[in-house]
C-alpha atoms as a PDB file:
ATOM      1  CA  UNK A   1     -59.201-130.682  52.413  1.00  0.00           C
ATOM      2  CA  UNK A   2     -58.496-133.907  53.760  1.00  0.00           C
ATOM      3  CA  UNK A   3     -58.436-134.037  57.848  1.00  0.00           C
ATOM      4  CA  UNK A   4     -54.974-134.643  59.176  1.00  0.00           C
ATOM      5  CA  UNK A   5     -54.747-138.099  60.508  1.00  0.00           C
ATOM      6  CA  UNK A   6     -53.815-138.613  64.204  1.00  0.00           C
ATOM      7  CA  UNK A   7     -52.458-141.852  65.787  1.00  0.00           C
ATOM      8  CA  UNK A   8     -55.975-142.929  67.700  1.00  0.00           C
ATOM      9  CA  UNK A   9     -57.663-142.047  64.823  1.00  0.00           C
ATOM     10  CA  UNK A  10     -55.703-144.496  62.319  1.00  0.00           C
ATOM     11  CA  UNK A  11     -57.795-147.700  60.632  1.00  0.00           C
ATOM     12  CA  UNK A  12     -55.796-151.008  59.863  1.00  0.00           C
ATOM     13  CA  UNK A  13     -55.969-151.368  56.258  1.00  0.00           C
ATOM     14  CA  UNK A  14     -57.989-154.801  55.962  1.00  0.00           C
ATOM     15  CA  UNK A  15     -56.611-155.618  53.090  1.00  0.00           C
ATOM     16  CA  UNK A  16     -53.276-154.959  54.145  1.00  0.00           C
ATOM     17  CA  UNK A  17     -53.094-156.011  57.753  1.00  0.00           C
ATOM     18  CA  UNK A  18     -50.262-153.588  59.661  1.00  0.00           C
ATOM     19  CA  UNK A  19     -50.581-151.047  57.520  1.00  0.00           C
ATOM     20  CA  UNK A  20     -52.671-147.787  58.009  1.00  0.00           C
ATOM     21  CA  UNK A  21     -55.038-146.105  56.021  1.00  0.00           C
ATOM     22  CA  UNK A  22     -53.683-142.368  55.183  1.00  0.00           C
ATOM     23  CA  UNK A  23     -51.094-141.591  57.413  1.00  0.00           C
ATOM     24  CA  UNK A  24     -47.729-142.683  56.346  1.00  0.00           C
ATOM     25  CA  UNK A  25     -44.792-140.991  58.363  1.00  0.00           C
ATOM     26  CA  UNK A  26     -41.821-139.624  55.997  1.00  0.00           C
ATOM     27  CA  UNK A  27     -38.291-138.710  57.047  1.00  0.00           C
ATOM     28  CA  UNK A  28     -37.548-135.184  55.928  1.00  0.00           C
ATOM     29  CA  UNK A  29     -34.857-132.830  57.052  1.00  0.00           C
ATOM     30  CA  UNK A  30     -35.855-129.671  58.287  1.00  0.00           C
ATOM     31  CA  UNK A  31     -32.871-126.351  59.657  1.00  0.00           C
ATOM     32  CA  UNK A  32     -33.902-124.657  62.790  1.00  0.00           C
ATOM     33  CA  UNK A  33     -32.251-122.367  64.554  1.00  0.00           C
ATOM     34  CA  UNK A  34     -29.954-122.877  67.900  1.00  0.00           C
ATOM     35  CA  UNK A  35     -32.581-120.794  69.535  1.00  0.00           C
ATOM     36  CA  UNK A  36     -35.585-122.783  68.669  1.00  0.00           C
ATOM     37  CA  UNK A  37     -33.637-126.284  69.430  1.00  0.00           C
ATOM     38  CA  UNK A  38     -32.991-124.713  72.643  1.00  0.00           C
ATOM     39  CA  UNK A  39     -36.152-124.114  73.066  1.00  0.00           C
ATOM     40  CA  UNK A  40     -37.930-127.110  72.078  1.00  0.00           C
ATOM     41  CA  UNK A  41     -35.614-128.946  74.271  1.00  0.00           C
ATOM     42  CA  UNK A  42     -36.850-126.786  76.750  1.00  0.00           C
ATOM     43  CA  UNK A  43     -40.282-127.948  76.734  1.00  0.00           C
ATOM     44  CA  UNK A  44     -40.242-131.265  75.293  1.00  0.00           C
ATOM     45  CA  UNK A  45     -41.685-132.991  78.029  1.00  0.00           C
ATOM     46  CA  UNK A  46     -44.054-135.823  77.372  1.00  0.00           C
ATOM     47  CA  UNK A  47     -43.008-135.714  73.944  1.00  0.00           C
ATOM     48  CA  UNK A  48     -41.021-138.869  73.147  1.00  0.00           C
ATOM     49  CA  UNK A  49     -38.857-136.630  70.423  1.00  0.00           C
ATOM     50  CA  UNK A  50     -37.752-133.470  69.138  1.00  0.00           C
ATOM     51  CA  UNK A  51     -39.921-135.082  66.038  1.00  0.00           C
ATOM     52  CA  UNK A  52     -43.270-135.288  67.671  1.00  0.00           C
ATOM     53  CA  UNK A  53     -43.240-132.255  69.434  1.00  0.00           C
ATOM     54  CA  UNK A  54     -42.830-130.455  66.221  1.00  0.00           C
ATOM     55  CA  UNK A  55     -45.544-132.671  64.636  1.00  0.00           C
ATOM     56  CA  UNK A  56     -47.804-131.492  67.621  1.00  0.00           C
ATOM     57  CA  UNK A  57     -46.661-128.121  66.985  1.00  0.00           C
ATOM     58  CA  UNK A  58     -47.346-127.953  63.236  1.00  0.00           C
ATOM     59  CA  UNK A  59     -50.615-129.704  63.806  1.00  0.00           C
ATOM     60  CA  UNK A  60     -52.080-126.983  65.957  1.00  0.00           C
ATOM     61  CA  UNK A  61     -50.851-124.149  64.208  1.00  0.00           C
ATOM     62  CA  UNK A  62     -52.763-126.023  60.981  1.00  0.00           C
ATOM     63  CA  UNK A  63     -55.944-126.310  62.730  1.00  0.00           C
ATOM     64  CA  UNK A  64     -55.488-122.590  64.164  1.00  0.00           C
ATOM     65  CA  UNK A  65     -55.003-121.514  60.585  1.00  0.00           C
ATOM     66  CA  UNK A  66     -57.935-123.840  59.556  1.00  0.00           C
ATOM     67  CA  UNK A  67     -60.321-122.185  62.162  1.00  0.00           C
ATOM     68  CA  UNK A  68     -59.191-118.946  60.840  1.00  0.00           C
ATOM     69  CA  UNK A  69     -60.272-119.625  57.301  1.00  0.00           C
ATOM     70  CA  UNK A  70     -63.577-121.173  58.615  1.00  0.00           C
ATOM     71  CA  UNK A  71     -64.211-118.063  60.919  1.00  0.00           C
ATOM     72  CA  UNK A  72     -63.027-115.937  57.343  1.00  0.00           C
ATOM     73  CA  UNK A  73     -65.890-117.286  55.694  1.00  0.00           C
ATOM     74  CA  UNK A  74     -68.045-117.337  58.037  1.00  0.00           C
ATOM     75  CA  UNK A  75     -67.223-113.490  58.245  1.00  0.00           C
ATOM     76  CA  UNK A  76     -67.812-112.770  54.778  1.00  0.00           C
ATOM     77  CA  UNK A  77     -71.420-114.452  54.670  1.00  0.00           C
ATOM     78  CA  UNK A  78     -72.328-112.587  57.416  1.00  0.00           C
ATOM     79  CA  UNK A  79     -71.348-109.519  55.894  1.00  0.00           C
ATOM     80  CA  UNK A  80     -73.031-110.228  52.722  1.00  0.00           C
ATOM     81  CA  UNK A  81     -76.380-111.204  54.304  1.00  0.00           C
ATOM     82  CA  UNK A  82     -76.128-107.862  56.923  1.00  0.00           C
ATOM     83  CA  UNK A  83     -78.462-105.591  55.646  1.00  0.00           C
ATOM     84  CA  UNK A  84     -81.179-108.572  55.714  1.00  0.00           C
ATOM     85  CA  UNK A  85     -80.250-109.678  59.234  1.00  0.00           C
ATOM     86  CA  UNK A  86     -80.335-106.400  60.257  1.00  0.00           C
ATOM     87  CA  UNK A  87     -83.913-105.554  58.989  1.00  0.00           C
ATOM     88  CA  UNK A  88     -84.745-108.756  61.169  1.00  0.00           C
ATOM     89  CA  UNK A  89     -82.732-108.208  64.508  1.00  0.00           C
ATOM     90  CA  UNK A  90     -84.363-104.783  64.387  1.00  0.00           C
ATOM     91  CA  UNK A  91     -87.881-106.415  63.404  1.00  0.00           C
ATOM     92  CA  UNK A  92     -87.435-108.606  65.808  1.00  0.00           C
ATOM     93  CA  UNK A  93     -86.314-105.883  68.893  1.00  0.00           C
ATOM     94  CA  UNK A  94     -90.164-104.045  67.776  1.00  0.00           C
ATOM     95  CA  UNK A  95     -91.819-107.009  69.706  1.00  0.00           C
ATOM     96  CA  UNK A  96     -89.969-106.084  73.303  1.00  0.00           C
ATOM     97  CA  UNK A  97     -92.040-105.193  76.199  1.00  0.00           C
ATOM     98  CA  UNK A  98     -90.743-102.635  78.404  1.00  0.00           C
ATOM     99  CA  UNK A  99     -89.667-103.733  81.677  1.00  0.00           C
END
């Protein structure tokens, strides 16, 4: 998966000069509800818009979900592998000196 692009991490296009490489912004229309406006507003802060706090927003929660689905994997090859890392971790505990 391509890595989301964030504004210190943009190149000029060279070929192109004032235009970025890869991250384009595009107008879209999303519907919240009153509740979540509210609550944006709420918070907003040093966000210069209701439009990059919920870029911000939908950023983390992608990298959240992306950590999940690294730590998924990571999971599931540990699993697989147990029996043999077991065999060593006990292997391994056989060399202790009592204390």
């Amino acid at each position: 998966m391509r890595p989301l692009c964030f504004p210190r991490e943009l190149e000029i296009n060279r070929a192109n000069p004032g235009w970025y490489v890869g991250c384009m912004k595009i107008k879209t229309s999303i519907t919240l509800s009153n509740e979540v406006l509210k609550a944006i507003d709420l918070y907003i802060g040093e966000y210069r818009s209701r439009s990059e706090f919920i870029e911000t927003a939908a950023r983390k929660f992608i990298a959240q979900l992306a950590r999940k689905e690294a730590e998924r994997r990571d999971l599931e090859l540990i699993n697989r592998h147990s029996d043999s890392l077991n065999a060593k971790a006990e292997d391994v505990l056989t060399y202790q000196v009592p204390l």
